[in-house]
C-alpha atoms as a PDB file:
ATOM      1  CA  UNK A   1       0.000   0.000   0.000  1.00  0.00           C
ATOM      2  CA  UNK A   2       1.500   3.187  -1.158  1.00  0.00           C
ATOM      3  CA  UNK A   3       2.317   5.847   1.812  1.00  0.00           C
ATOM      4  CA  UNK A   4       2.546   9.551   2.406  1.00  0.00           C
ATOM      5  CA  UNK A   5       6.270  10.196   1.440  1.00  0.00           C
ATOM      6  CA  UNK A   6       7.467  14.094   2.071  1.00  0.00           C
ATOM      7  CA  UNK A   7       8.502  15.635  -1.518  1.00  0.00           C
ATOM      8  CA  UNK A   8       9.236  19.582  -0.485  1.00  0.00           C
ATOM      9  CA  UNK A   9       9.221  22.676   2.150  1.00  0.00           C
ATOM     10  CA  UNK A  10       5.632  23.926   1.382  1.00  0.00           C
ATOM     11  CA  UNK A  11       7.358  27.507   2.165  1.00  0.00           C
ATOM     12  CA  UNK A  12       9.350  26.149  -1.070  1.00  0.00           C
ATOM     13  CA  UNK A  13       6.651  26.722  -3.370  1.00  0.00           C
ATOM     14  CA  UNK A  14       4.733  29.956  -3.640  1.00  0.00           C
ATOM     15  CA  UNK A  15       1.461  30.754  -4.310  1.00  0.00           C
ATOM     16  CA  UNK A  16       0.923  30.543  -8.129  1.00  0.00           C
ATOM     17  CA  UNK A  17       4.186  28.154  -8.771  1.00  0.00           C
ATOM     18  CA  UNK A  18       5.002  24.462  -9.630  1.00  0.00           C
ATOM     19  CA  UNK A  19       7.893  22.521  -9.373  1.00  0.00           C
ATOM     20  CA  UNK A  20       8.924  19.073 -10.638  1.00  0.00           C
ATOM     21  CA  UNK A  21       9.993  16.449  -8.248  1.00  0.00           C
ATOM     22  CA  UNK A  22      10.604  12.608  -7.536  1.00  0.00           C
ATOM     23  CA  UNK A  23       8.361  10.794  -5.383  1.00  0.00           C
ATOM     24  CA  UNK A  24      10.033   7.546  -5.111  1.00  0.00           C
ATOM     25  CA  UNK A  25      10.940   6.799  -8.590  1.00  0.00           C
ATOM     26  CA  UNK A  26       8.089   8.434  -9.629  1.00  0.00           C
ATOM     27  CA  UNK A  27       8.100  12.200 -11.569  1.00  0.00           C
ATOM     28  CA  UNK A  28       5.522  14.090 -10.082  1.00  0.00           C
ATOM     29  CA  UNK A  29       4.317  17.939 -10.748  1.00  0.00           C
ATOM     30  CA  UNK A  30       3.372  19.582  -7.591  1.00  0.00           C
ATOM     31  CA  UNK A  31       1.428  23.182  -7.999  1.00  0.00           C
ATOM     32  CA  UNK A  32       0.406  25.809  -5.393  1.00  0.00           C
ATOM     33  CA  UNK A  33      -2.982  27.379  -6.175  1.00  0.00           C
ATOM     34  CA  UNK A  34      -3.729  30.542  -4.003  1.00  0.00           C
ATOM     35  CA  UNK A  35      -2.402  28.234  -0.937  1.00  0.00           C
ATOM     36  CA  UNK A  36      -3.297  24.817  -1.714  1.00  0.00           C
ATOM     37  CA  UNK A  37      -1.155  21.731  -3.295  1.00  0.00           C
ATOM     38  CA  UNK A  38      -1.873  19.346  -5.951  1.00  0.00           C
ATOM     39  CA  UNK A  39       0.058  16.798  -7.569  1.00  0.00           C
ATOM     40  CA  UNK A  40       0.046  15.086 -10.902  1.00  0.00           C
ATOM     41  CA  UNK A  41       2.087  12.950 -13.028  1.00  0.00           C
ATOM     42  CA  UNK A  42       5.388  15.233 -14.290  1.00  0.00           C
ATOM     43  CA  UNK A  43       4.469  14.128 -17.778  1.00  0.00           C
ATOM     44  CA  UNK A  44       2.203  15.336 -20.359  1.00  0.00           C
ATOM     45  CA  UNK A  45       0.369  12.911 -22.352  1.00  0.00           C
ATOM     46  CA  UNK A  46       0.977  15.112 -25.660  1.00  0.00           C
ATOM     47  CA  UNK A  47       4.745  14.579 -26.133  1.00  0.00           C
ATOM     48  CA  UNK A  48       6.153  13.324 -22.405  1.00  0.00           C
ATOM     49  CA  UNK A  49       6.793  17.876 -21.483  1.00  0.00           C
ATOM     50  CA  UNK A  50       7.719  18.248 -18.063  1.00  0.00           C
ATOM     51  CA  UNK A  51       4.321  19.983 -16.420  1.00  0.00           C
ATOM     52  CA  UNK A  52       6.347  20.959 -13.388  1.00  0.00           C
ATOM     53  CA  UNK A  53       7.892  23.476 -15.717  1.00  0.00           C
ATOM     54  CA  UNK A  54       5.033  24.725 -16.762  1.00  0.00           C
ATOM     55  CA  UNK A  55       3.137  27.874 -16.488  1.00  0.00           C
ATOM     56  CA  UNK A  56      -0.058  27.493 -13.893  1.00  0.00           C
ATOM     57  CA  UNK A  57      -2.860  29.780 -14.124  1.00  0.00           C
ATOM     58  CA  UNK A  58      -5.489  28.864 -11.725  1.00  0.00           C
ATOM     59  CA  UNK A  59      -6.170  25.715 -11.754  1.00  0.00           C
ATOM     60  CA  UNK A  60      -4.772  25.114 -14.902  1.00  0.00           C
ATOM     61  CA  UNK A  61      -1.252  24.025 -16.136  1.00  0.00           C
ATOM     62  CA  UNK A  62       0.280  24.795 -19.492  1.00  0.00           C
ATOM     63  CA  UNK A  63       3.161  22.101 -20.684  1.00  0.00           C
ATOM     64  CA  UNK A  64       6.332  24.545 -21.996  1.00  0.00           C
ATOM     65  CA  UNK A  65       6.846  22.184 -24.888  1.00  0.00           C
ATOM     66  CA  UNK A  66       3.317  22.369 -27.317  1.00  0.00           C
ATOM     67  CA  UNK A  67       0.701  24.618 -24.541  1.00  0.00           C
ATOM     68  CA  UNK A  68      -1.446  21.579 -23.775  1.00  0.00           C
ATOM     69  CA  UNK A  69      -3.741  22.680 -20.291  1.00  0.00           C
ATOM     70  CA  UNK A  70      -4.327  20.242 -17.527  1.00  0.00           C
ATOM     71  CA  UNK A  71      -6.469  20.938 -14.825  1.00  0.00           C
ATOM     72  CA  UNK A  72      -4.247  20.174 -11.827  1.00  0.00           C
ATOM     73  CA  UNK A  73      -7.117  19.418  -9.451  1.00  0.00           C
ATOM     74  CA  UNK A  74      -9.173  16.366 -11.533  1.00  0.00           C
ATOM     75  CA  UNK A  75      -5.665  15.289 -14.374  1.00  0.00           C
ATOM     76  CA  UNK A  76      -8.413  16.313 -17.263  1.00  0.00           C
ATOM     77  CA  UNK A  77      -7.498  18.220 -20.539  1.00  0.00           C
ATOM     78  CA  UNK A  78      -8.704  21.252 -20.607  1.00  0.00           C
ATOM     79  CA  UNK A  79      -9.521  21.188 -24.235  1.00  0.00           C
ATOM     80  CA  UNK A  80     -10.703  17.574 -24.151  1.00  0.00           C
ATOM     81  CA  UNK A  81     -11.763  16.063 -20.689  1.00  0.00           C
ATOM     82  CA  UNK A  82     -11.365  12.441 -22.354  1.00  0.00           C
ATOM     83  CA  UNK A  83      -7.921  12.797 -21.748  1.00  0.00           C
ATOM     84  CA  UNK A  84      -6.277  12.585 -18.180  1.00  0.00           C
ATOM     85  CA  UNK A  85      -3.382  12.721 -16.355  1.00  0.00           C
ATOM     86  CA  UNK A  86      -3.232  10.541 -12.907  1.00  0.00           C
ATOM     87  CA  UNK A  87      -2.944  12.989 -10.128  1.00  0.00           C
ATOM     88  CA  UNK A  88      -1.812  11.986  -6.465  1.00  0.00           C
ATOM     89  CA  UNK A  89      -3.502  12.345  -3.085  1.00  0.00           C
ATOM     90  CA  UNK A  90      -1.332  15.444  -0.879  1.00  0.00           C
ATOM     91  CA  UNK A  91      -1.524  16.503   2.557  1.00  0.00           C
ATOM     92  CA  UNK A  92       0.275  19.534   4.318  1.00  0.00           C
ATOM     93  CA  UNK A  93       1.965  18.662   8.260  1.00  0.00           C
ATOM     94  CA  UNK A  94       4.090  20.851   9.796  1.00  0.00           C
ATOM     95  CA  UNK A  95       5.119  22.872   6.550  1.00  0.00           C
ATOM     96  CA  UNK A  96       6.147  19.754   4.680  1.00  0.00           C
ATOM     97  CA  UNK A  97       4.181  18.864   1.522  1.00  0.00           C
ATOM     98  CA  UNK A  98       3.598  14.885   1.009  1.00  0.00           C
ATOM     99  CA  UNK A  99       2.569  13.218  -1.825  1.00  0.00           C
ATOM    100  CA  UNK A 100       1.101   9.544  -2.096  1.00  0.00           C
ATOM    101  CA  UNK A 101       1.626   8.124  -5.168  1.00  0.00           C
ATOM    102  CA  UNK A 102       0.154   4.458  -5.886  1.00  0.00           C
END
């Protein structure tokens, strides 16, 4: 059964930011919007872009290599909901983000 495993400083990440990180061996995207985390999978579905490089407005990531939008909070496309990117369970304890990852 997958656990909680701590990925950064929540005082790391600022409001309006993501940042890509390994969760086990797993590349994860973690985001910040207006003071709460998500995670997804690091990797667009489009052409494998890093999403933790992105640029997140809202709710709403933008892969830097062809401008495909994922909705951090349900994995969907914006442009097609069809498509989806597995997102991860996160809780915040004592100013430490964790990420579960199954």
């Amino acid at each position: 059964m997958a656990e909680f495993v701590r990925a950064i400083a929540a005082s790391d990440l600022a409001p309006g930011q993501c940042v890509e990180v390994k969760v086990g061996a797993t590349p994860v995207a973690i985001y910040n919007v207006d003071g709460t985390f998500y995670a997804t999978s690091n990797v667009c579905l489009h052409r494998g872009g890093p999403l933790g490089q992105g640029l997140l407005e809202g709710h709403a990531v933008m892969c830097p290599w062809h401008a495909w939008s994922w909705d951090v909070k349900t994995g969907e496309n914006v442009a097609n909901g069809d498509l989806k990117i597995p997102t991860y369970e996160v809780k915040v304890e004592g100013g430490e983000v964790f990420v579960k990852v199954a």
